[in-house]
C-alpha atoms as a PDB file:
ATOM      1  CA  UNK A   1     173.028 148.170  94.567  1.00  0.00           C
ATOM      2  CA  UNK A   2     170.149 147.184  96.697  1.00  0.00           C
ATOM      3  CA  UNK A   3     170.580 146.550 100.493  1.00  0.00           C
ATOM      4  CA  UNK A   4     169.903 142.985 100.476  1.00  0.00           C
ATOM      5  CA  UNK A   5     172.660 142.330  98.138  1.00  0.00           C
ATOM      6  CA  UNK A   6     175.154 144.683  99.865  1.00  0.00           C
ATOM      7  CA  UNK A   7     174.341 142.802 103.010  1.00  0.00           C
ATOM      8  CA  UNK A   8     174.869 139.351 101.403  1.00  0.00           C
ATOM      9  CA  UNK A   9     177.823 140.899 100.220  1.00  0.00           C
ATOM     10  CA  UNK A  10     178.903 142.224 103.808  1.00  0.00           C
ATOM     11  CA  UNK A  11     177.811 139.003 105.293  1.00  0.00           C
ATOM     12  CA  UNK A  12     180.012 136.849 102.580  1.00  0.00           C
ATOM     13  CA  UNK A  13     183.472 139.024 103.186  1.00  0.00           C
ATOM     14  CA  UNK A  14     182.730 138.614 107.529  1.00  0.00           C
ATOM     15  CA  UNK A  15     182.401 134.786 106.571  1.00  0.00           C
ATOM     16  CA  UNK A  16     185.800 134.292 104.023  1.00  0.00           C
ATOM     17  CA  UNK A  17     187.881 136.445 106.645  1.00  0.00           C
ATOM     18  CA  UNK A  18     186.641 133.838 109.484  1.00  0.00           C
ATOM     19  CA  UNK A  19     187.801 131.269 107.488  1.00  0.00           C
ATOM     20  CA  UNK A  20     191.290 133.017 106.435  1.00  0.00           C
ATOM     21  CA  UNK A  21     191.637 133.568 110.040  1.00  0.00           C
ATOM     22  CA  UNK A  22     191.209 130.419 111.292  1.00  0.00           C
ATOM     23  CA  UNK A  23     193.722 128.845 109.007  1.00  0.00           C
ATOM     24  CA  UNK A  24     196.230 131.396 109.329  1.00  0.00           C
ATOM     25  CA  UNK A  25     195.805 130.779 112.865  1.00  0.00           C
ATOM     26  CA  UNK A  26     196.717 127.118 112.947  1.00  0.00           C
ATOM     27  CA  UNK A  27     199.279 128.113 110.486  1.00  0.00           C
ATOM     28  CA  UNK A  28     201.043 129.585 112.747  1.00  0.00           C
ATOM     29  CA  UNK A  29     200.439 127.544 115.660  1.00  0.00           C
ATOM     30  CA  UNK A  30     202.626 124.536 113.731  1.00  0.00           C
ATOM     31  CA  UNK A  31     205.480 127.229 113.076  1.00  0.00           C
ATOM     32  CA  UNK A  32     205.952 127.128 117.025  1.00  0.00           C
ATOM     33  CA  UNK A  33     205.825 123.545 118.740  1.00  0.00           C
ATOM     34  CA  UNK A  34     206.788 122.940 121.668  1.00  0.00           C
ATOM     35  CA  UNK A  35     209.463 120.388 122.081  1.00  0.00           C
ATOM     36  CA  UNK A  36     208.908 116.914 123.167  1.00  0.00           C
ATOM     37  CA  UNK A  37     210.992 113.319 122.128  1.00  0.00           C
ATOM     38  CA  UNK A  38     211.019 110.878 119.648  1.00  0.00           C
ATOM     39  CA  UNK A  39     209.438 108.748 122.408  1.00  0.00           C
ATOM     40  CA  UNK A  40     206.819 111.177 123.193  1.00  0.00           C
ATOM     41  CA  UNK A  41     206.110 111.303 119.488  1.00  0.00           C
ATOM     42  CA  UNK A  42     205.513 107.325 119.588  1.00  0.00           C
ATOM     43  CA  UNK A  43     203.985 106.877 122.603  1.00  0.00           C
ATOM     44  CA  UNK A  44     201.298 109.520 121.119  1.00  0.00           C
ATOM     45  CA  UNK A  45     201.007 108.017 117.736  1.00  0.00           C
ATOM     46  CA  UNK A  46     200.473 104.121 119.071  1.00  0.00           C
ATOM     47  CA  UNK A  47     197.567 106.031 121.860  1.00  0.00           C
ATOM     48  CA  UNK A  48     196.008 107.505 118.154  1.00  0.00           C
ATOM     49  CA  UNK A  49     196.326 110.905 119.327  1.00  0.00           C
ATOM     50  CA  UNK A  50     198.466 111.726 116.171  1.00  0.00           C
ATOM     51  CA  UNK A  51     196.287 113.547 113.822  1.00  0.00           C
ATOM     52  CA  UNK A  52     198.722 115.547 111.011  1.00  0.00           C
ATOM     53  CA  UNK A  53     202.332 115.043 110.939  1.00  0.00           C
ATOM     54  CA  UNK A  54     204.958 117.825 109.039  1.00  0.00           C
ATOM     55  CA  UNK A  55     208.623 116.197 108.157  1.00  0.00           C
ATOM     56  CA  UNK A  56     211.474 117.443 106.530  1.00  0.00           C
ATOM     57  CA  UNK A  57     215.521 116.478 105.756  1.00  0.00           C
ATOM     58  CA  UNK A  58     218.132 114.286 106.907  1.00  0.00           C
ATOM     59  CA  UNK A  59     218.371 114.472 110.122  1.00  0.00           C
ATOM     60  CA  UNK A  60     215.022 114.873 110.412  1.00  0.00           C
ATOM     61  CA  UNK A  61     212.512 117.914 111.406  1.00  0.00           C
ATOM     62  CA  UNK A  62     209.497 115.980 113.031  1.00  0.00           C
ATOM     63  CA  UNK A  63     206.588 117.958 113.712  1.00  0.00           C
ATOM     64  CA  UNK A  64     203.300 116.484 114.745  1.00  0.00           C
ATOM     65  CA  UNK A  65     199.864 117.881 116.278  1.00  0.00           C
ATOM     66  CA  UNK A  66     197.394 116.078 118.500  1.00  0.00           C
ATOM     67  CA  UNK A  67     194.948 118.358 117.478  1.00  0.00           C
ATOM     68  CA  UNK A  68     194.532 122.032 115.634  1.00  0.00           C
ATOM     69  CA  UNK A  69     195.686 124.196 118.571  1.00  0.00           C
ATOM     70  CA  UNK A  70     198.411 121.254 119.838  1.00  0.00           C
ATOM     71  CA  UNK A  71     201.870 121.083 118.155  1.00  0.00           C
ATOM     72  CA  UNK A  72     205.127 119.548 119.054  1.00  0.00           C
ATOM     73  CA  UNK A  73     208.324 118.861 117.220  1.00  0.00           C
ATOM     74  CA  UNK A  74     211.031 116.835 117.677  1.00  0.00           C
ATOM     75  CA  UNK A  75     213.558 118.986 117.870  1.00  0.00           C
ATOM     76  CA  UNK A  76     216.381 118.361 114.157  1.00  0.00           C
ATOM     77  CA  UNK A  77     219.836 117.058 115.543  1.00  0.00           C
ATOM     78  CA  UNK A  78     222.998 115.208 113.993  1.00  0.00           C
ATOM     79  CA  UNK A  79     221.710 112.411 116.493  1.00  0.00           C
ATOM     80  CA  UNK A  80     218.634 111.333 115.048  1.00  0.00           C
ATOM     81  CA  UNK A  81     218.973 108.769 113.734  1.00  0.00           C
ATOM     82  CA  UNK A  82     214.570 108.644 112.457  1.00  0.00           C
ATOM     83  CA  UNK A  83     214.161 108.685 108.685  1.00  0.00           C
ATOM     84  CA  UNK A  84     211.606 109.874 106.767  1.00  0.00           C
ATOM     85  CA  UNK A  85     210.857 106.102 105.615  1.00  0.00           C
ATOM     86  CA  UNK A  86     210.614 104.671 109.164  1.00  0.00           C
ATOM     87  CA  UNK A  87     208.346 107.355 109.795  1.00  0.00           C
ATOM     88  CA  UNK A  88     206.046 106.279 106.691  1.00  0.00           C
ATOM     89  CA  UNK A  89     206.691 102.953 107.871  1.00  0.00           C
ATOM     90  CA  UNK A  90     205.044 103.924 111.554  1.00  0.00           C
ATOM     91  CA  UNK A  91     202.557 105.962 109.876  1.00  0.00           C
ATOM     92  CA  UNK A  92     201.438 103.409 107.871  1.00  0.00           C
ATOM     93  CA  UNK A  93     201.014 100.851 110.602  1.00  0.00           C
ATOM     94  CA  UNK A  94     198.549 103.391 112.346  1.00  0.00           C
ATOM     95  CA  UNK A  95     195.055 103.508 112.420  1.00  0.00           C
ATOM     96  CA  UNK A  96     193.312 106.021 111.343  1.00  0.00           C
ATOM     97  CA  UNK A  97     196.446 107.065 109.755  1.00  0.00           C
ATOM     98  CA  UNK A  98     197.621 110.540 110.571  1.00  0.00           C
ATOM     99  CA  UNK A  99     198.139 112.915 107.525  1.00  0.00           C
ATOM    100  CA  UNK A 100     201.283 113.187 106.437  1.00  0.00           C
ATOM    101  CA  UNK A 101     202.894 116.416 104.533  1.00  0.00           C
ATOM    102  CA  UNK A 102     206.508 116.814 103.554  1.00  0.00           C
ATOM    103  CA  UNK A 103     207.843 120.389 104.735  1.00  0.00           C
ATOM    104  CA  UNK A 104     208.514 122.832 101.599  1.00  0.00           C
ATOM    105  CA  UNK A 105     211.204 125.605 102.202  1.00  0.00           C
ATOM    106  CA  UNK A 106     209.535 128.845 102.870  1.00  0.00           C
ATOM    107  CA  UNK A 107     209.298 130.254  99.217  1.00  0.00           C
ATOM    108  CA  UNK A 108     210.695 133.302  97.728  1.00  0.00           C
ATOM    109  CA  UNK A 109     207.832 134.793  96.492  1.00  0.00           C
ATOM    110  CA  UNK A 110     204.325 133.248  97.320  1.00  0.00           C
ATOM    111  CA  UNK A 111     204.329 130.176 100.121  1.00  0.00           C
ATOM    112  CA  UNK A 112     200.420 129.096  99.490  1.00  0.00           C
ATOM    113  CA  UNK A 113     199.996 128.679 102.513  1.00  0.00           C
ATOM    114  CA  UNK A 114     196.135 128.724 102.674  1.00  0.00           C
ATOM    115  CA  UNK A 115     196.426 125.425 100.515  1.00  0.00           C
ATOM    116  CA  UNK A 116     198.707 124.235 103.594  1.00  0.00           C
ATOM    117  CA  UNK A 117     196.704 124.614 105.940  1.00  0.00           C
ATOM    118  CA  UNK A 118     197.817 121.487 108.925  1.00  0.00           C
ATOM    119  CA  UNK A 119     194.609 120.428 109.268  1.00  0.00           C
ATOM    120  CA  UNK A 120     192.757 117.507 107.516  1.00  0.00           C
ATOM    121  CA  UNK A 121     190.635 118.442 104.770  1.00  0.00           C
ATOM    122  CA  UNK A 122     191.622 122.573 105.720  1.00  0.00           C
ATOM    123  CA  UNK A 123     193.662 123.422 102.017  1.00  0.00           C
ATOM    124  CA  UNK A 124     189.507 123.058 100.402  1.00  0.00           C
ATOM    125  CA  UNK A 125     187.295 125.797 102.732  1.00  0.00           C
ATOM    126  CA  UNK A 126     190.550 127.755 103.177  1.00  0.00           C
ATOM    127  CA  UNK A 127     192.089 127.714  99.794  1.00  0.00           C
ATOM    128  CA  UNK A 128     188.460 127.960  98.259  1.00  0.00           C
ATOM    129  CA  UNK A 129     188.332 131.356 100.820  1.00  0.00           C
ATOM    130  CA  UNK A 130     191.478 132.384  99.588  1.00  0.00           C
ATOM    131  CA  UNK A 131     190.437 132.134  96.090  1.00  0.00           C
ATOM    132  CA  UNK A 132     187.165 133.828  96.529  1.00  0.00           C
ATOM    133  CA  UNK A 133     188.335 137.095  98.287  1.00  0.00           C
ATOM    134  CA  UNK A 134     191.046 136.892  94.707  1.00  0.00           C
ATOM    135  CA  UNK A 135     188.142 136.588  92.327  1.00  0.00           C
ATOM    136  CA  UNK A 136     186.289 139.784  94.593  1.00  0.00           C
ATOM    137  CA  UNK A 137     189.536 141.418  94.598  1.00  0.00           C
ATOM    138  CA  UNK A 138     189.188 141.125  90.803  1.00  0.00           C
ATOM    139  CA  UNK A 139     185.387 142.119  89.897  1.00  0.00           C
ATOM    140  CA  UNK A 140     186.007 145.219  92.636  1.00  0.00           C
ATOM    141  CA  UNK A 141     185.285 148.443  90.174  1.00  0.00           C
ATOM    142  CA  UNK A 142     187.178 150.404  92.018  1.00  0.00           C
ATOM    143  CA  UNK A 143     189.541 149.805  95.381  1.00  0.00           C
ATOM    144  CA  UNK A 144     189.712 152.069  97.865  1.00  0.00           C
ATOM    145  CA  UNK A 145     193.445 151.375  99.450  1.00  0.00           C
ATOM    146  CA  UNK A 146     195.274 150.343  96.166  1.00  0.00           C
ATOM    147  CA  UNK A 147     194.453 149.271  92.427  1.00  0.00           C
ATOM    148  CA  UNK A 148     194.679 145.734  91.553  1.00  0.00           C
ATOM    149  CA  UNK A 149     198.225 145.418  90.794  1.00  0.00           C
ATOM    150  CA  UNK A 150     198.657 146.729  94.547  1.00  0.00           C
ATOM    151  CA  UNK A 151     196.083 144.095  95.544  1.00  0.00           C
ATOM    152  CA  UNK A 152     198.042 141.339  93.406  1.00  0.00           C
ATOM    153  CA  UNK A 153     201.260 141.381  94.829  1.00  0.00           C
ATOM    154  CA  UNK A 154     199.367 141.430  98.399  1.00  0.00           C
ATOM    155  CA  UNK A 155     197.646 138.218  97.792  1.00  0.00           C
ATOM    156  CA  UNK A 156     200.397 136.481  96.719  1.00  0.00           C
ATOM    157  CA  UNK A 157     203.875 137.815  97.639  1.00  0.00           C
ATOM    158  CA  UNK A 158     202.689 139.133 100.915  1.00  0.00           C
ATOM    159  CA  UNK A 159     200.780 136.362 101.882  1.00  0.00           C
ATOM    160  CA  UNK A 160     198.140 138.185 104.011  1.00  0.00           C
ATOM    161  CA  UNK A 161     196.735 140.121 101.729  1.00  0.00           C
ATOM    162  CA  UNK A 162     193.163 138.472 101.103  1.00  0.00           C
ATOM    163  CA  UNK A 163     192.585 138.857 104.966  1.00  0.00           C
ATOM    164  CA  UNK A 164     193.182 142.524 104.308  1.00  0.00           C
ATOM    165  CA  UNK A 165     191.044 143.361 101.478  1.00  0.00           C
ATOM    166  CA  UNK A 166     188.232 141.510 103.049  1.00  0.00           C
ATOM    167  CA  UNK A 167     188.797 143.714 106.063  1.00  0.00           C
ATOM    168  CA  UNK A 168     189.268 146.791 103.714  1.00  0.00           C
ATOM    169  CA  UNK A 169     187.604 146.930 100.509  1.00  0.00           C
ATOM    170  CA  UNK A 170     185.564 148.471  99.276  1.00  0.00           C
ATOM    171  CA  UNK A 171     185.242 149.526 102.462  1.00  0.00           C
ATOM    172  CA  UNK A 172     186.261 149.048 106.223  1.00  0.00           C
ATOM    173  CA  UNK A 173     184.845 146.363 107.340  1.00  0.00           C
ATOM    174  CA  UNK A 174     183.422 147.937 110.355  1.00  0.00           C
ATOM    175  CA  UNK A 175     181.832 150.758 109.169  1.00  0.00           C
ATOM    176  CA  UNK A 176     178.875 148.201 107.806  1.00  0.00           C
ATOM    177  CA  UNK A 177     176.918 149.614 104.806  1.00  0.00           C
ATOM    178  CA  UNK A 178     178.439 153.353 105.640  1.00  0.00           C
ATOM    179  CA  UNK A 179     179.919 155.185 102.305  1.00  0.00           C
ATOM    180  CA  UNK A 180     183.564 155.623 103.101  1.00  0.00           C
ATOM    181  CA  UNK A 181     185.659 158.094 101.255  1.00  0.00           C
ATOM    182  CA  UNK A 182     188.568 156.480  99.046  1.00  0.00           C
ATOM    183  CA  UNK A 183     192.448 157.092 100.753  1.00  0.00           C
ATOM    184  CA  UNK A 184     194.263 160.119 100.357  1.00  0.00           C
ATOM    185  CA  UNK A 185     197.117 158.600  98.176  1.00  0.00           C
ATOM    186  CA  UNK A 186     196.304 154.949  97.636  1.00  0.00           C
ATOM    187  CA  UNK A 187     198.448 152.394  96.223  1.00  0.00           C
ATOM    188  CA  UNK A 188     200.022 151.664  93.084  1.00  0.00           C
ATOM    189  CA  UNK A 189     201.803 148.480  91.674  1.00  0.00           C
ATOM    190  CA  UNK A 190     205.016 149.691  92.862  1.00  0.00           C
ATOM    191  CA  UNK A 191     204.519 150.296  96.354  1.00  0.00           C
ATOM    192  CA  UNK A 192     202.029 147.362  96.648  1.00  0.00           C
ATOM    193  CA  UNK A 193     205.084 145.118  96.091  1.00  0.00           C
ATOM    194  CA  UNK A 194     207.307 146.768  98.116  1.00  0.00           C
ATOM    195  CA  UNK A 195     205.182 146.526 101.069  1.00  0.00           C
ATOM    196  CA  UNK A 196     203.865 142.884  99.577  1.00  0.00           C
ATOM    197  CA  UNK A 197     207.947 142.024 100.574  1.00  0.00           C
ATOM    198  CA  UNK A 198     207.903 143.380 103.850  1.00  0.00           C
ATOM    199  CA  UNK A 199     205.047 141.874 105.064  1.00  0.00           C
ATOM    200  CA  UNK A 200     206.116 138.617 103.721  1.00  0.00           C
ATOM    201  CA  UNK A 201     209.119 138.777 105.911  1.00  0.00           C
ATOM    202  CA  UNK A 202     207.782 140.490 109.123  1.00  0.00           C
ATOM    203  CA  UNK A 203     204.450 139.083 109.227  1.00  0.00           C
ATOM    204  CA  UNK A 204     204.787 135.559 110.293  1.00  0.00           C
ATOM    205  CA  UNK A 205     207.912 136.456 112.758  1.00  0.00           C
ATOM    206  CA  UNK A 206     205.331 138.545 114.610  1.00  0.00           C
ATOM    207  CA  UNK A 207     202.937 136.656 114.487  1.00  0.00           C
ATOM    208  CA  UNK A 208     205.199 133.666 115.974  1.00  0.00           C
ATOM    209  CA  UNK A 209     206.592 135.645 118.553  1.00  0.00           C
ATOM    210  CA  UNK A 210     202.997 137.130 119.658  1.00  0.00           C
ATOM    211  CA  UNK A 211     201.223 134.134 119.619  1.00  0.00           C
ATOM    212  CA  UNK A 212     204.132 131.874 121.403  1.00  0.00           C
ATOM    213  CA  UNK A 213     203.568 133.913 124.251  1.00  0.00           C
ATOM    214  CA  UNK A 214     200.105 133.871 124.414  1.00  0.00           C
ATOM    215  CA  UNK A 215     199.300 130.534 123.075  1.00  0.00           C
ATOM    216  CA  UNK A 216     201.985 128.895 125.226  1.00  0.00           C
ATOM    217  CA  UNK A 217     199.894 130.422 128.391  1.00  0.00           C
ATOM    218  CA  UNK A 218     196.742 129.155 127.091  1.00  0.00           C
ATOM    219  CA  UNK A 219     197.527 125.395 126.752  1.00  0.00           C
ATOM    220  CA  UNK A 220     199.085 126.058 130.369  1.00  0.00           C
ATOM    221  CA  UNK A 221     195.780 125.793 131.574  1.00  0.00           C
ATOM    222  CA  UNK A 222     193.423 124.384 129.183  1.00  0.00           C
ATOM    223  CA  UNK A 223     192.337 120.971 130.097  1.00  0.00           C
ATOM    224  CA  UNK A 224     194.054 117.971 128.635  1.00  0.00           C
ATOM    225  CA  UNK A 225     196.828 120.159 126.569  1.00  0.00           C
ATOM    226  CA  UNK A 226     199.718 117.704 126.291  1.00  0.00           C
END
């Protein structure tokens, strides 16, 4: 292949992992609010600092960000009393109306999460990413870490797997243009899935529990953090 198309091709998997990144990043950021009151909730959605809003059962789970790094929730208790149609109902009388998204229960096998993104307009640059690094994944001759199958059940049942191939196929990321030599025992179907349904459970607790720390420090000290 000639070098200008290997660096387009370099420069097009750095740009799609930015992108993953980024939404997995305020992914994760709504999976730990921090907890405020239904009158906090109000007083921020009459001031129009409401921008998406996440809602679930009865009693409610009322989840709302001010902004991609700034979430808050109202924390779910046999004493609210806030339904999901008053909430429509104050939603509705807003303007610009916040986006509104009814929370799914984490899935069993693939969440979609790219296409979930909390941010307006996010699911098309971060779902289109998502399905780009799939369609690469796909046309790669040959994978260095695991065949397709592998790959598969990455993308999809573990959830992070397009950030990885971008960072790992065909070859490490940071080694630029360098040949790399395939893995000593890369992956089949079989233990792509297992590992597929272990990073779909550990992943996003560690990532909640490393970012809460550090993310809860930040907005400490960055200016105008609710």
């Amino acid at each position: 292949m000639r070098l200008p198309y290997r660096l387009a091709g370099l420069w097009l998997r750095v740009l799609l992992l930015v992108v993953l990144l980024w939404g997995a990043l305020v992914s994760v950021l709504g999976a730990i609010p921090r907890d405020h009151t239904l009158a906090d909730f109000h007083t921020a959605l009459r001031a129009g600092q409401v921008t998406y809003v996440i809602y679930s059962g009865t009693p409610m789970d009322l989840r709302w960000s001010t902004g991609p790094l700034f979430w808050h929730r109202v924390e779910r208790g046999p004493d609210m009393a806030y339904t999901p149609r008053e909430l429509m109902r104050d939603l509705d009388a807003t303007v610009p109306r916040p986006e509104a998204r009814l929370r799914q229960p984490r899935g069993a096998y693939f969440s979609g999460w790219p296409f979930h993104v909390p941010v307006r307009g996010a699911a098309w640059p971060v779902g289109g990413a998502w399905i780009a690094a799939l369609f690469i994944m796909l046309g790669t001759a040959r994978p260095r870490v695991g065949n397709r199958w592998a790959w598969f059940w990455l993308f999809t049942v573990g959830e992070v797997g397009a950030m990885l191939f971008l960072l790992l196929e065909p070859r490490s990321l940071w080694r630029g243009l360098e040949p790399q030599e395939p893995a000593l025992n890369p992956m089949g179907g079989g233990r792509g899935c297992v590992l597929a349904l272990c990073l779909s459970l550990l992943a996003p607790v560690l990532a909640s529990i490393g970012l809460s720390f550090v993310i809860r420090a930040l907005l400490e000290v960055l200016p105008g953090a609710p």
